[in-house]
PDB file of N, CA and C in Angstrom:
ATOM      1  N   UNK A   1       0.854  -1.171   0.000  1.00  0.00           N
ATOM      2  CA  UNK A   1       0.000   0.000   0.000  1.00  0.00           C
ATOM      3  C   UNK A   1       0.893   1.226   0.000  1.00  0.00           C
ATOM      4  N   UNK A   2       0.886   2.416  -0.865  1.00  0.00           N
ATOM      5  CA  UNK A   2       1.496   2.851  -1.064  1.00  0.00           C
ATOM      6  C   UNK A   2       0.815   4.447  -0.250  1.00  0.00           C
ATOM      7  N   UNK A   3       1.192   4.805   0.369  1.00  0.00           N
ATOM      8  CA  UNK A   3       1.115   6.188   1.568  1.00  0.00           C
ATOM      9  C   UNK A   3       0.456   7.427   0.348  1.00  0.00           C
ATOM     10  N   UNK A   4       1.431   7.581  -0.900  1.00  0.00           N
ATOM     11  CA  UNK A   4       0.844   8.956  -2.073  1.00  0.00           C
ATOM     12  C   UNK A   4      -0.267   8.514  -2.495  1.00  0.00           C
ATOM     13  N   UNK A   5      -0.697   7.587  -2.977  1.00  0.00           N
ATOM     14  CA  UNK A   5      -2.135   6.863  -3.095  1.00  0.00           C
ATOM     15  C   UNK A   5      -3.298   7.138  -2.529  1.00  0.00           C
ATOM     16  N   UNK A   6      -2.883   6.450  -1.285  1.00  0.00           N
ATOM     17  CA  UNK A   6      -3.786   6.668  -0.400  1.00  0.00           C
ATOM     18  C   UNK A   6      -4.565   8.249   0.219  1.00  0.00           C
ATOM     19  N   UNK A   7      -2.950   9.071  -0.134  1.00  0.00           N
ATOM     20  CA  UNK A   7      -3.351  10.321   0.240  1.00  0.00           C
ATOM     21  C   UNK A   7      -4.245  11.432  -0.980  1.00  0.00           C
ATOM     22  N   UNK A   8      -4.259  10.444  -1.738  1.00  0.00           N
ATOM     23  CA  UNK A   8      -4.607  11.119  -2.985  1.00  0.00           C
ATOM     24  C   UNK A   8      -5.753  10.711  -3.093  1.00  0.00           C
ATOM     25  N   UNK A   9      -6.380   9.842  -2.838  1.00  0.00           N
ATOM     26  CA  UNK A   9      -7.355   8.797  -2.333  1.00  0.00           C
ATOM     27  C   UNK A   9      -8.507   9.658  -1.165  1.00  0.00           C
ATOM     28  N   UNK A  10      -7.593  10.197  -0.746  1.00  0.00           N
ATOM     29  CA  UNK A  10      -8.699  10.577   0.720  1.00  0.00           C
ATOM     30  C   UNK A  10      -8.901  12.266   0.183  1.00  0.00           C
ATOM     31  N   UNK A  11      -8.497  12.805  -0.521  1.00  0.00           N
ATOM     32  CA  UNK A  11      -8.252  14.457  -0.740  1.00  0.00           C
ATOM     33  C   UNK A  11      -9.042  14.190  -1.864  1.00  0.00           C
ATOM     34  N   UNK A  12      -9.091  13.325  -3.070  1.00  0.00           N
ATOM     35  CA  UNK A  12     -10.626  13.495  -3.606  1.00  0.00           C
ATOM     36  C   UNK A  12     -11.602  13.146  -3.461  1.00  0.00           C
ATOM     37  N   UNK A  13     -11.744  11.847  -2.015  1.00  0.00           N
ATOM     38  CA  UNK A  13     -13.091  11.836  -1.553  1.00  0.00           C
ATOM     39  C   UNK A  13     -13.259  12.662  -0.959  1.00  0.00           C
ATOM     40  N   UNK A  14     -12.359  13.518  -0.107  1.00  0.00           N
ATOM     41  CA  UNK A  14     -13.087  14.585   1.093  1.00  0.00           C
ATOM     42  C   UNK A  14     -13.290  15.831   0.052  1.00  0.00           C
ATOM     43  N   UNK A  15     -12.571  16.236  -0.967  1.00  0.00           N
ATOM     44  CA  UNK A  15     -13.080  17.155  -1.643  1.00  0.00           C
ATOM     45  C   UNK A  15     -14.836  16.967  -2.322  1.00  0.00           C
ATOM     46  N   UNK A  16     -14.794  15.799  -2.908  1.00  0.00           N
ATOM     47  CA  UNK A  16     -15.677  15.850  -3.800  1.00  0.00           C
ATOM     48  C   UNK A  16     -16.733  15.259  -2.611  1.00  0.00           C
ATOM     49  N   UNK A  17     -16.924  15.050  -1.715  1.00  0.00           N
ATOM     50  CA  UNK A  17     -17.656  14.380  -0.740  1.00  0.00           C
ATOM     51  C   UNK A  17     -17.981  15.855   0.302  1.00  0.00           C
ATOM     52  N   UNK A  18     -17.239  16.811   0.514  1.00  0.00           N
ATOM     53  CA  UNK A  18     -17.786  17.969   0.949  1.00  0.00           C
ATOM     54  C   UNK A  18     -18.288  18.558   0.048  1.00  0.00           C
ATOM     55  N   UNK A  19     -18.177  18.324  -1.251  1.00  0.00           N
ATOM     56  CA  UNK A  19     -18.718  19.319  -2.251  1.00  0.00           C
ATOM     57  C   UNK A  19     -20.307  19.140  -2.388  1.00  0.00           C
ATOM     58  N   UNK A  20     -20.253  17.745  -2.513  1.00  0.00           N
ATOM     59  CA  UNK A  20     -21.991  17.209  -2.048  1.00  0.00           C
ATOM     60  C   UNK A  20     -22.414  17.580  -1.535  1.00  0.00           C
ATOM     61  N   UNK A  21     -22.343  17.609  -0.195  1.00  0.00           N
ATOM     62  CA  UNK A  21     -22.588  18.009   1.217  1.00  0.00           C
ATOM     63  C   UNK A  21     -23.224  18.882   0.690  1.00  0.00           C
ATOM     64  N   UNK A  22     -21.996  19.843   0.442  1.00  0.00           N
ATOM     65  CA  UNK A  22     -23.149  21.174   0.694  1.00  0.00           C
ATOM     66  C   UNK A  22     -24.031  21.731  -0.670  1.00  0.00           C
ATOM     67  N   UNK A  23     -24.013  20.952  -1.347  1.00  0.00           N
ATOM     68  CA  UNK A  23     -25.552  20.637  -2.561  1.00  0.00           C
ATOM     69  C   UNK A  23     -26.615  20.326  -1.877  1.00  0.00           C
ATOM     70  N   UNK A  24     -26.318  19.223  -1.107  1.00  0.00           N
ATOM     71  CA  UNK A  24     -27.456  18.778  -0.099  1.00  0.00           C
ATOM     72  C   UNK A  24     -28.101  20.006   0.555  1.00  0.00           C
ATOM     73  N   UNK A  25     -26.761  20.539   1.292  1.00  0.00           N
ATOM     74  CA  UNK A  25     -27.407  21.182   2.436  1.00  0.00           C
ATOM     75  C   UNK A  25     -28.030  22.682   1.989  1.00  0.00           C
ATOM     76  N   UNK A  26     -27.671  23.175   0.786  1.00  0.00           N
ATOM     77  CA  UNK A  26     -28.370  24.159   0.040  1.00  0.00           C
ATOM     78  C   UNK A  26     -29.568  23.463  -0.975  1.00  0.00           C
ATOM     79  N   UNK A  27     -29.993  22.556  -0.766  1.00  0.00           N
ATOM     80  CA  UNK A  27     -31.214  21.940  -1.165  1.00  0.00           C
ATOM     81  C   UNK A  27     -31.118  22.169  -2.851  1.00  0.00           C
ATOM     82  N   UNK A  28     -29.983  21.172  -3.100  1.00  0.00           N
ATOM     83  CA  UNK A  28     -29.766  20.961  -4.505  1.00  0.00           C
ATOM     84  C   UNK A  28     -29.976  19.606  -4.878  1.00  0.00           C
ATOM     85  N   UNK A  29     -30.885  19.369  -5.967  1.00  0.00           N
ATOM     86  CA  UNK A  29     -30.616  17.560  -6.540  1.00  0.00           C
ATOM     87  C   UNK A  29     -29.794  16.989  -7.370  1.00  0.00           C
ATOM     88  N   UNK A  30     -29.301  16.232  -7.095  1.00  0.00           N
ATOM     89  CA  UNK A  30     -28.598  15.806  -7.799  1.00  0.00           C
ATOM     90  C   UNK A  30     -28.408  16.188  -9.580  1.00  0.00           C
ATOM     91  N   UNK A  31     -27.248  16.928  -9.986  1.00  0.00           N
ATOM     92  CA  UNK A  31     -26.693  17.302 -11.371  1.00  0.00           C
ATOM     93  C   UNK A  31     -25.558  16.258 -12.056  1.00  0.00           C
ATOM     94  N   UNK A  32     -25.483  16.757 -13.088  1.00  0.00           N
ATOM     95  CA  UNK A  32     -24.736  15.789 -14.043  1.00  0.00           C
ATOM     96  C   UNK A  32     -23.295  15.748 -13.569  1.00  0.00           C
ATOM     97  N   UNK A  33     -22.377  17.053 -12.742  1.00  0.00           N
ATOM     98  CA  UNK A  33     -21.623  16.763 -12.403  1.00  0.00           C
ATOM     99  C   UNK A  33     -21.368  16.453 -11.213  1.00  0.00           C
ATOM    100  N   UNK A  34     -22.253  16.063 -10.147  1.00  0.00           N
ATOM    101  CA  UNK A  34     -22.116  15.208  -8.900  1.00  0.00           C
ATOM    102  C   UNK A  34     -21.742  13.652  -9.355  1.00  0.00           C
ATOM    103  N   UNK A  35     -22.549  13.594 -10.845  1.00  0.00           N
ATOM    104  CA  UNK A  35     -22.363  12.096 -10.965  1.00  0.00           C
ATOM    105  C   UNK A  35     -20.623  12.062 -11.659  1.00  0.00           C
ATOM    106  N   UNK A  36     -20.153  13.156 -12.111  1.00  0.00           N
ATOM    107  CA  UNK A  36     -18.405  12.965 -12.561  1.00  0.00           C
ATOM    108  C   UNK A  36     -17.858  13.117 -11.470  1.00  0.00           C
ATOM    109  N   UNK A  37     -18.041  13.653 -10.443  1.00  0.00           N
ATOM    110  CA  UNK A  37     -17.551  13.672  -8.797  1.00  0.00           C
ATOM    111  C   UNK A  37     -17.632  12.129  -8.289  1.00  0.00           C
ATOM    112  N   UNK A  38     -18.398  11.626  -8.359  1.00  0.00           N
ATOM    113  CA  UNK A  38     -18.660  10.020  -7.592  1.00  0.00           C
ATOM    114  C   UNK A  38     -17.592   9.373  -8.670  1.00  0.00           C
ATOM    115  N   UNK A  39     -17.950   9.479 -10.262  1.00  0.00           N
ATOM    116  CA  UNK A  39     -17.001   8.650 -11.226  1.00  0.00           C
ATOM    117  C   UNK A  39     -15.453   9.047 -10.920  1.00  0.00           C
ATOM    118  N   UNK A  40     -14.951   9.860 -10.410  1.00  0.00           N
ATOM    119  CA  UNK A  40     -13.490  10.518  -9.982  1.00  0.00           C
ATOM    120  C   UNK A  40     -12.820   9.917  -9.039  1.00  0.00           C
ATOM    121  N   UNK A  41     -14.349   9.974  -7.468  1.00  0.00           N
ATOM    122  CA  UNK A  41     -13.956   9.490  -6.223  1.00  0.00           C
ATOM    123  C   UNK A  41     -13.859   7.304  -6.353  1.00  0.00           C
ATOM    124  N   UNK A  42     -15.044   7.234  -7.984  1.00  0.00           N
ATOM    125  CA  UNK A  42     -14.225   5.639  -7.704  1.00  0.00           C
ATOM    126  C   UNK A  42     -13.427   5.061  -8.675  1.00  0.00           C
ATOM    127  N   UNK A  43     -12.876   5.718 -10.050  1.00  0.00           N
ATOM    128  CA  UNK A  43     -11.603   5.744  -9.995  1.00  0.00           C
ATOM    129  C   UNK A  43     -10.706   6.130  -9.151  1.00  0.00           C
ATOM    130  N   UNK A  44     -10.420   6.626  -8.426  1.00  0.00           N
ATOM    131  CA  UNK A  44      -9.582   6.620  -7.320  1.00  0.00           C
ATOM    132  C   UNK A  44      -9.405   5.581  -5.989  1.00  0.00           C
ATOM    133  N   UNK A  45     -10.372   4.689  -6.187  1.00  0.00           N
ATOM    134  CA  UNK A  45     -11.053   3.597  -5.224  1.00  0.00           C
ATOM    135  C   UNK A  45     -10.078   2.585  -6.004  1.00  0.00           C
ATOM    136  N   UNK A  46     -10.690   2.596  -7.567  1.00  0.00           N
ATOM    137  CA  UNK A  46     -10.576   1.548  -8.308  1.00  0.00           C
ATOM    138  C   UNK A  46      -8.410   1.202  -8.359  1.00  0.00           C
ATOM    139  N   UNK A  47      -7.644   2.859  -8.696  1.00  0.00           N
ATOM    140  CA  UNK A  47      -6.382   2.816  -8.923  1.00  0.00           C
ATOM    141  C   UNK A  47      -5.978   2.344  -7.219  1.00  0.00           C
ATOM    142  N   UNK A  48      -6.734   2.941  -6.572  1.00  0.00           N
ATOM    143  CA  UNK A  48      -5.604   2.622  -5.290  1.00  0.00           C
ATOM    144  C   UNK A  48      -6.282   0.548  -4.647  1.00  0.00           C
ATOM    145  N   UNK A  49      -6.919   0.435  -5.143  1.00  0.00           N
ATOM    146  CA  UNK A  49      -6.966  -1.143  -4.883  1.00  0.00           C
ATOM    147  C   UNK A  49      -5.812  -2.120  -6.358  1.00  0.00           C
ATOM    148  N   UNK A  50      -6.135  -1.473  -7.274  1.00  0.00           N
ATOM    149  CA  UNK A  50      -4.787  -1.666  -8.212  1.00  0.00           C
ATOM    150  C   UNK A  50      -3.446  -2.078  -7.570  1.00  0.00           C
ATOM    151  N   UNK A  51      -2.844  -0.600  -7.090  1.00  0.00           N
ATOM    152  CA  UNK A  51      -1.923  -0.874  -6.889  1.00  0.00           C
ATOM    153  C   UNK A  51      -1.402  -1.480  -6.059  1.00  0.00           C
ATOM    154  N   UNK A  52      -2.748  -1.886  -4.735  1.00  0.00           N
ATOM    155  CA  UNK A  52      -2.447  -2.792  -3.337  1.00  0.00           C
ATOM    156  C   UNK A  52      -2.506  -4.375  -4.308  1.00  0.00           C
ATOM    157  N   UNK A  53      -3.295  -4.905  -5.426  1.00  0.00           N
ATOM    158  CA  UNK A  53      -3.138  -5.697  -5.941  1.00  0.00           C
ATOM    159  C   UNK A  53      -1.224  -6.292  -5.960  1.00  0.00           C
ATOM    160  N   UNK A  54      -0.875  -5.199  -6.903  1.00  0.00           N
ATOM    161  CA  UNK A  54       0.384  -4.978  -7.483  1.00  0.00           C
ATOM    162  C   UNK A  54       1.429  -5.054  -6.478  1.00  0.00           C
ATOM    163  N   UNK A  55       1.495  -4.457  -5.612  1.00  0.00           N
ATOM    164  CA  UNK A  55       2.046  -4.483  -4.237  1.00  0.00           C
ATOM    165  C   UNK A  55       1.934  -5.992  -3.732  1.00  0.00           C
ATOM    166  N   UNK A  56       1.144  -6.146  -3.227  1.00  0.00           N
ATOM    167  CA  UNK A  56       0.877  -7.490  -3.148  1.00  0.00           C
ATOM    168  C   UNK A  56       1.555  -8.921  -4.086  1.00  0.00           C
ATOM    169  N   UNK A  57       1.281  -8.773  -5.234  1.00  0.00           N
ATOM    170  CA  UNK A  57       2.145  -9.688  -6.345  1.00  0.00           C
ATOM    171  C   UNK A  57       3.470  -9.485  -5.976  1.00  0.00           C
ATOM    172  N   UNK A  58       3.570  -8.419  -6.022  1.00  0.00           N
ATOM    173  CA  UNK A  58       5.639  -8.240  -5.739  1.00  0.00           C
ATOM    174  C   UNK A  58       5.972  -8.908  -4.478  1.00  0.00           C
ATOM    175  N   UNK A  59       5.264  -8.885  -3.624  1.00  0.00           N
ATOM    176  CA  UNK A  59       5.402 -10.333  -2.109  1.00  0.00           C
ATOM    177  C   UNK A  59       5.333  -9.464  -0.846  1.00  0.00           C
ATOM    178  N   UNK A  60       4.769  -8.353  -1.186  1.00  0.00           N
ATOM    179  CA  UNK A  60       4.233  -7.932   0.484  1.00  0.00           C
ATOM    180  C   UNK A  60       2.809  -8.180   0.495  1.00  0.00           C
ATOM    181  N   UNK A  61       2.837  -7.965   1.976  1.00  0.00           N
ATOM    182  CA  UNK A  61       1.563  -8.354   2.919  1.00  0.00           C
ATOM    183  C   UNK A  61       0.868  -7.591   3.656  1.00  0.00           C
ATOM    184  N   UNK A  62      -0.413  -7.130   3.690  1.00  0.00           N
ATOM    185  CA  UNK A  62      -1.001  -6.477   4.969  1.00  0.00           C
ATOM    186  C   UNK A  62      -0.680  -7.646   5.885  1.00  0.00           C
ATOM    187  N   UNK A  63      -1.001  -6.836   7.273  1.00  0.00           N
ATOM    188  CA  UNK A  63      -1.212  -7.413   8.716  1.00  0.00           C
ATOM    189  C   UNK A  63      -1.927  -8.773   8.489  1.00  0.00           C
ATOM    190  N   UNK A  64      -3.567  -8.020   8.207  1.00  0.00           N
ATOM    191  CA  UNK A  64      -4.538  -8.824   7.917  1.00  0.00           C
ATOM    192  C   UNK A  64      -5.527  -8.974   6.700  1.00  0.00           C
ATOM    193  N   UNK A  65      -4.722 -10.077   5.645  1.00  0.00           N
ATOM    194  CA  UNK A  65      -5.212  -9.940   4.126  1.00  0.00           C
ATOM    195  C   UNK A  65      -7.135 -10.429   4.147  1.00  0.00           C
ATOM    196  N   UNK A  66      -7.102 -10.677   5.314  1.00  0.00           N
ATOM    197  CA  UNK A  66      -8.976 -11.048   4.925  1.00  0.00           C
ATOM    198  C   UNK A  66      -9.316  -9.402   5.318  1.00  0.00           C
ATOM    199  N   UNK A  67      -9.186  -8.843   6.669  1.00  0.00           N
ATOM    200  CA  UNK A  67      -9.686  -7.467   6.782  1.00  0.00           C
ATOM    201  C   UNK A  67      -9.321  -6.567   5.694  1.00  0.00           C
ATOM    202  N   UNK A  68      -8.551  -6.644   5.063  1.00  0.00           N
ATOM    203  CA  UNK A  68      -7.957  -5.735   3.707  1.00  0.00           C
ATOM    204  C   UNK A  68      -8.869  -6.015   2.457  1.00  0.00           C
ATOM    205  N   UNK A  69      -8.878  -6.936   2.500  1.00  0.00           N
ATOM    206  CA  UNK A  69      -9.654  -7.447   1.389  1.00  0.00           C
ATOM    207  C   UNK A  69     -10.879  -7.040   1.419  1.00  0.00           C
ATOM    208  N   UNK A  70     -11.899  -7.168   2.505  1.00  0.00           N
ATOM    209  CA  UNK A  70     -13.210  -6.682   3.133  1.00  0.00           C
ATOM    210  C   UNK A  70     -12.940  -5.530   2.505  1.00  0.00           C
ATOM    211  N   UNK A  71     -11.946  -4.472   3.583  1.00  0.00           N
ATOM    212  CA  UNK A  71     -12.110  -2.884   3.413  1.00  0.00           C
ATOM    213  C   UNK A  71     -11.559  -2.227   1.674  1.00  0.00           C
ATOM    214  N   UNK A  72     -11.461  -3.381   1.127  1.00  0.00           N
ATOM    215  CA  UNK A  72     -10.786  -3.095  -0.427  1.00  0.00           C
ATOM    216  C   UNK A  72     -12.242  -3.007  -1.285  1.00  0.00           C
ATOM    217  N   UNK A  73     -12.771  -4.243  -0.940  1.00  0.00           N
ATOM    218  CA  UNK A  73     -13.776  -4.223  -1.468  1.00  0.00           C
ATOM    219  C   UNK A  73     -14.992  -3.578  -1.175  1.00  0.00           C
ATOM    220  N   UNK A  74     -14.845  -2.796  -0.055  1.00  0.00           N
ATOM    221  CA  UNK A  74     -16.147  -2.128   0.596  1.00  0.00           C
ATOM    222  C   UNK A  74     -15.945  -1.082  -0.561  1.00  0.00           C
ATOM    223  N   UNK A  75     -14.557  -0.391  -0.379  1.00  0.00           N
ATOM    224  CA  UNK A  75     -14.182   0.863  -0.928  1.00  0.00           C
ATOM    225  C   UNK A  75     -14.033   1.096  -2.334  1.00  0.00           C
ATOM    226  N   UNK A  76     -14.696  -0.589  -3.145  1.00  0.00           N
ATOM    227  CA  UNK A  76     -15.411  -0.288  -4.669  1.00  0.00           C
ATOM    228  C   UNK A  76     -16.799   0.146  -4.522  1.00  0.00           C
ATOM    229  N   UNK A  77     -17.572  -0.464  -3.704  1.00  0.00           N
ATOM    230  CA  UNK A  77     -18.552  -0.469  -3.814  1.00  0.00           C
ATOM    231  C   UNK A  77     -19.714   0.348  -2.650  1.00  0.00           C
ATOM    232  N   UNK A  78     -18.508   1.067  -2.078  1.00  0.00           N
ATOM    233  CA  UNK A  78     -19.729   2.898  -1.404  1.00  0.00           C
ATOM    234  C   UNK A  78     -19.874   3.773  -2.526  1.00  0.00           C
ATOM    235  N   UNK A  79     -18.861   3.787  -3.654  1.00  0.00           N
ATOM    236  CA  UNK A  79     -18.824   5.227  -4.542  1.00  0.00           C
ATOM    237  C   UNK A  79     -20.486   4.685  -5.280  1.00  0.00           C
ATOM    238  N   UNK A  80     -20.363   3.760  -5.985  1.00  0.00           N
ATOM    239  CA  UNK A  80     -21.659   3.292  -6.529  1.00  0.00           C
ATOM    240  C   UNK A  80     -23.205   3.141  -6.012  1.00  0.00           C
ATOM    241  N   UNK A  81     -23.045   3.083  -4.716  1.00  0.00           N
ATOM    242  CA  UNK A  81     -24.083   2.748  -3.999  1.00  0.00           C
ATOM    243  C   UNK A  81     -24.639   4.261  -4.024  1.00  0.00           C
ATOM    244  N   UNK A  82     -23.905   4.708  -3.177  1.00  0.00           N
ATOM    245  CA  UNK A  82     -23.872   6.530  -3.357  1.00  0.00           C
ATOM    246  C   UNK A  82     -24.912   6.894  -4.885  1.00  0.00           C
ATOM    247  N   UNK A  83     -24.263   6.642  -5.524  1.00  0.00           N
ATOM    248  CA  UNK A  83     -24.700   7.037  -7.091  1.00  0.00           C
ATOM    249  C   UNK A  83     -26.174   6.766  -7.279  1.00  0.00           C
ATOM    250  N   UNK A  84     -25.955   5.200  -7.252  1.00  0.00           N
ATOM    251  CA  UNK A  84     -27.582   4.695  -7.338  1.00  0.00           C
ATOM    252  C   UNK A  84     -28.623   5.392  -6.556  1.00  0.00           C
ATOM    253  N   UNK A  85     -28.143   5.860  -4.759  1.00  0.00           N
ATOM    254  CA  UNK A  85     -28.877   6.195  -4.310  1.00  0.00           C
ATOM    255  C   UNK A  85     -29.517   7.652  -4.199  1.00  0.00           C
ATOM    256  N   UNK A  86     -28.508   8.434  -4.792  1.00  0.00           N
ATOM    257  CA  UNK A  86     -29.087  10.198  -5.421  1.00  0.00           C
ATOM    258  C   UNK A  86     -29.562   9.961  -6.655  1.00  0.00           C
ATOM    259  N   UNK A  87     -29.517   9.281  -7.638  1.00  0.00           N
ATOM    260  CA  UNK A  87     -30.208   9.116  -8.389  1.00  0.00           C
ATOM    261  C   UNK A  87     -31.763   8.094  -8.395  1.00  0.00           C
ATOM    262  N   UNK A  88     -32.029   7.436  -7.033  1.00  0.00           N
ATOM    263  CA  UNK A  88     -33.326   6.950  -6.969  1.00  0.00           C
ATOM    264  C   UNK A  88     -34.259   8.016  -6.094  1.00  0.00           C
ATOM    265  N   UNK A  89     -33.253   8.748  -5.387  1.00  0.00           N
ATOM    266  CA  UNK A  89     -33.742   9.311  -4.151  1.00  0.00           C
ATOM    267  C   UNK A  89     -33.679  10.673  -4.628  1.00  0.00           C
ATOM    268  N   UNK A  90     -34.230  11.647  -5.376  1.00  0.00           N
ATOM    269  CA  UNK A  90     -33.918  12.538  -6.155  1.00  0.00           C
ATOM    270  C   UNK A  90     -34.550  13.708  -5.164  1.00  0.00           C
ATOM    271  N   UNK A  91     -34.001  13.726  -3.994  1.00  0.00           N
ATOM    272  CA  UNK A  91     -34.300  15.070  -3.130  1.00  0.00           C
ATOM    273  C   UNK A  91     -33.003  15.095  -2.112  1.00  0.00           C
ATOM    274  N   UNK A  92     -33.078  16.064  -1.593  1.00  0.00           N
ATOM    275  CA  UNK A  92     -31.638  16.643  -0.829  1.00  0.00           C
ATOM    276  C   UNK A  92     -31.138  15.308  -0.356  1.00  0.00           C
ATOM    277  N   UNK A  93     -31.834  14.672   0.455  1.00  0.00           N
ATOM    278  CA  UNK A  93     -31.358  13.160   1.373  1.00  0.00           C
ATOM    279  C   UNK A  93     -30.797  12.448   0.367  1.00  0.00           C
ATOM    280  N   UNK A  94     -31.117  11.922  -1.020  1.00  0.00           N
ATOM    281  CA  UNK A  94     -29.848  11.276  -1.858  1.00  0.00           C
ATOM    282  C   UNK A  94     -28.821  12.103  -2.282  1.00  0.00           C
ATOM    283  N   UNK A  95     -29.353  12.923  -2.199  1.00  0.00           N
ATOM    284  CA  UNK A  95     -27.537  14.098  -2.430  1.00  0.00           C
ATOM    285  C   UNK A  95     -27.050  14.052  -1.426  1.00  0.00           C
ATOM    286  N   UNK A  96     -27.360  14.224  -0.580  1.00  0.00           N
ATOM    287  CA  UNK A  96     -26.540  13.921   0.934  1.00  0.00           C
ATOM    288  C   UNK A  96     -25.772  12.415   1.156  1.00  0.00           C
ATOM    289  N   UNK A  97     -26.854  10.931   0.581  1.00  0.00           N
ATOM    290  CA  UNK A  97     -25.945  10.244   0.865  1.00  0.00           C
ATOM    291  C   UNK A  97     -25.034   9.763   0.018  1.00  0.00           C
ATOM    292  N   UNK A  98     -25.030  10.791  -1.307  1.00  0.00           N
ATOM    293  CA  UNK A  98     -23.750  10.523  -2.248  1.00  0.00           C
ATOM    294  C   UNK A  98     -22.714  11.156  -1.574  1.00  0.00           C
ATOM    295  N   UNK A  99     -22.745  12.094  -0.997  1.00  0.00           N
ATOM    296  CA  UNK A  99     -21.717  12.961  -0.096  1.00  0.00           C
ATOM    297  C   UNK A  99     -21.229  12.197   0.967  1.00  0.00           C
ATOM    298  N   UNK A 100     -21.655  11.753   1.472  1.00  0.00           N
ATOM    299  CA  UNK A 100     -21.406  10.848   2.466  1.00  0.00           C
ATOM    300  C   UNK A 100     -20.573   9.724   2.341  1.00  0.00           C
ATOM    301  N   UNK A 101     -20.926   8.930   0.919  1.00  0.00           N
ATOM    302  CA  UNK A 101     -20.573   7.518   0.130  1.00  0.00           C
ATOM    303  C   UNK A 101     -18.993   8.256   0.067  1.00  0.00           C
ATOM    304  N   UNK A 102     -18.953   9.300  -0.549  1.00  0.00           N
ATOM    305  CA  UNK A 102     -17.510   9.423  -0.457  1.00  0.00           C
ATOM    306  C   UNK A 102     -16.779  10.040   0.538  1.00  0.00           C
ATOM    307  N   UNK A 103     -17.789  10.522   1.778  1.00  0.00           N
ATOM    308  CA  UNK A 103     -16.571  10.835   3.012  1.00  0.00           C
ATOM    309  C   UNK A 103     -16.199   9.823   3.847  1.00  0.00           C
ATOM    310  N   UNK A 104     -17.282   8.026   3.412  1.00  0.00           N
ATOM    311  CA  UNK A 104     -16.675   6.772   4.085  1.00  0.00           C
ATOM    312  C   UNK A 104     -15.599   6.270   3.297  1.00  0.00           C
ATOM    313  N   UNK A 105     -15.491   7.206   2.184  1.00  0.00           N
ATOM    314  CA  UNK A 105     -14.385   6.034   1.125  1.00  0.00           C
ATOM    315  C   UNK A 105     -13.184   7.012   1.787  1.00  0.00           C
ATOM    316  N   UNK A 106     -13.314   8.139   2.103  1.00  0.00           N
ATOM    317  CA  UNK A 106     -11.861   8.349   3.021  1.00  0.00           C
ATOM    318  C   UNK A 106     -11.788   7.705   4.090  1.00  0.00           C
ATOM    319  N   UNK A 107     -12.288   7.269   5.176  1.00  0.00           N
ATOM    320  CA  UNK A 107     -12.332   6.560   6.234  1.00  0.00           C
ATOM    321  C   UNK A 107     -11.552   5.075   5.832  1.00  0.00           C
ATOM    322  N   UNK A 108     -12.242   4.076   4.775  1.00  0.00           N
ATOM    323  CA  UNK A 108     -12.492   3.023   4.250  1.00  0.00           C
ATOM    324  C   UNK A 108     -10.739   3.578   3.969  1.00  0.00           C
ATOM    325  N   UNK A 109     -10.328   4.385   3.671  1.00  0.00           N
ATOM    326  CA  UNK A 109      -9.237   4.177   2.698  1.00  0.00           C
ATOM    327  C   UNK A 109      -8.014   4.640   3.755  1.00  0.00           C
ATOM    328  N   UNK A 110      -8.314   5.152   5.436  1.00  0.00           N
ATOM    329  CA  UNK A 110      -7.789   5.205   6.386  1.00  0.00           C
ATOM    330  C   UNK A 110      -7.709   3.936   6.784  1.00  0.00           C
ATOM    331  N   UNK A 111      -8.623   2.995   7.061  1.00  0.00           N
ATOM    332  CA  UNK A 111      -8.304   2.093   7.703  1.00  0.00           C
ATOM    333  C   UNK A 111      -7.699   0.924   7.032  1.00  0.00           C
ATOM    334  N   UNK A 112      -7.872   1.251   5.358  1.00  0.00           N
ATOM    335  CA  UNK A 112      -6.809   0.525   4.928  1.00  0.00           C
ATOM    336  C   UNK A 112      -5.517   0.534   5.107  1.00  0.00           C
ATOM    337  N   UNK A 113      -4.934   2.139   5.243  1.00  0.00           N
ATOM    338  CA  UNK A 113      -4.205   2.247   5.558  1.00  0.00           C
ATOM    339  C   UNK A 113      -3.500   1.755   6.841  1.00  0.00           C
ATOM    340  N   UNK A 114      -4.216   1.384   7.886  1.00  0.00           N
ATOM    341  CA  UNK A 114      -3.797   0.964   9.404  1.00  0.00           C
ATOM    342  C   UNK A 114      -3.960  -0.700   8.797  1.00  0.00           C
ATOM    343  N   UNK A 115      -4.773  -0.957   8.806  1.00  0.00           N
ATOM    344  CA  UNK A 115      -4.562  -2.948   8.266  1.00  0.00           C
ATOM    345  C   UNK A 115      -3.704  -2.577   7.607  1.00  0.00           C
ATOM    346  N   UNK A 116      -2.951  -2.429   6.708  1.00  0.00           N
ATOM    347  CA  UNK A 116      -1.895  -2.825   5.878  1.00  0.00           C
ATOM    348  C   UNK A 116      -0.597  -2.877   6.847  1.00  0.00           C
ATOM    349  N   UNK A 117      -0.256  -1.998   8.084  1.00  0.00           N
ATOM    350  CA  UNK A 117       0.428  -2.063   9.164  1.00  0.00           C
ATOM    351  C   UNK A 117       1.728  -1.240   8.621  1.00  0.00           C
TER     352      UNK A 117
END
């Protein structure tokens, strides 16, 4: 797991994940570019599980490869959930929990950082 990744990882979910926020909280619905904000925050999901792949092949190890794996795979699949759910939920509360989807993928991508050790 590589530390620039990760940090790069958490600075466009917390960017684009406060940016939501406050769409939500100024009672905005979901627009065309909240949905290139979520597509940004999971390419960035998608490269930094890449390169823990890659990392991994070369013969290192997290601590704990089942908890890594969990929090690898959680952290494909909040950016999307997010998505689906401002787009079913088409009032402030699904804009809010697309904002959200990506302030757990910084968390998700903290505690990858601590399992990996």
């Amino acid at each position: 797991m590589r530390p620039g990744v990760a940090a790069a990882v958490i600075a466009v979910s917390l960017l684009v994940g406060v940016g939501i926020v406050a769409l939500a909280l100024a009672d905005r619905r979901p627009v065309l570019w909240l949905l290139g904000g979520l597509a940004a925050v999971e390419l960035a999901a998608l490269a930094q599980v890449l390169v823990a792949v890659v990392v991994v092949l070369r013969g290192e190890r997290p601590d704990s490869a089942a908890t890594f794996a969990g929090y690898a795979l959680a952290s494909l699949l909040v950016p999307p959930v997010g998505a689906v759910w401002a787009l079913s939920e088409r009032s402030r509360w699904g804009t809010a929990a697309a904002g959200v989807s990506c302030l757990v993928l910084a968390v998700l991508t903290v505690r990858l950082r601590q399992v990996w050790g």
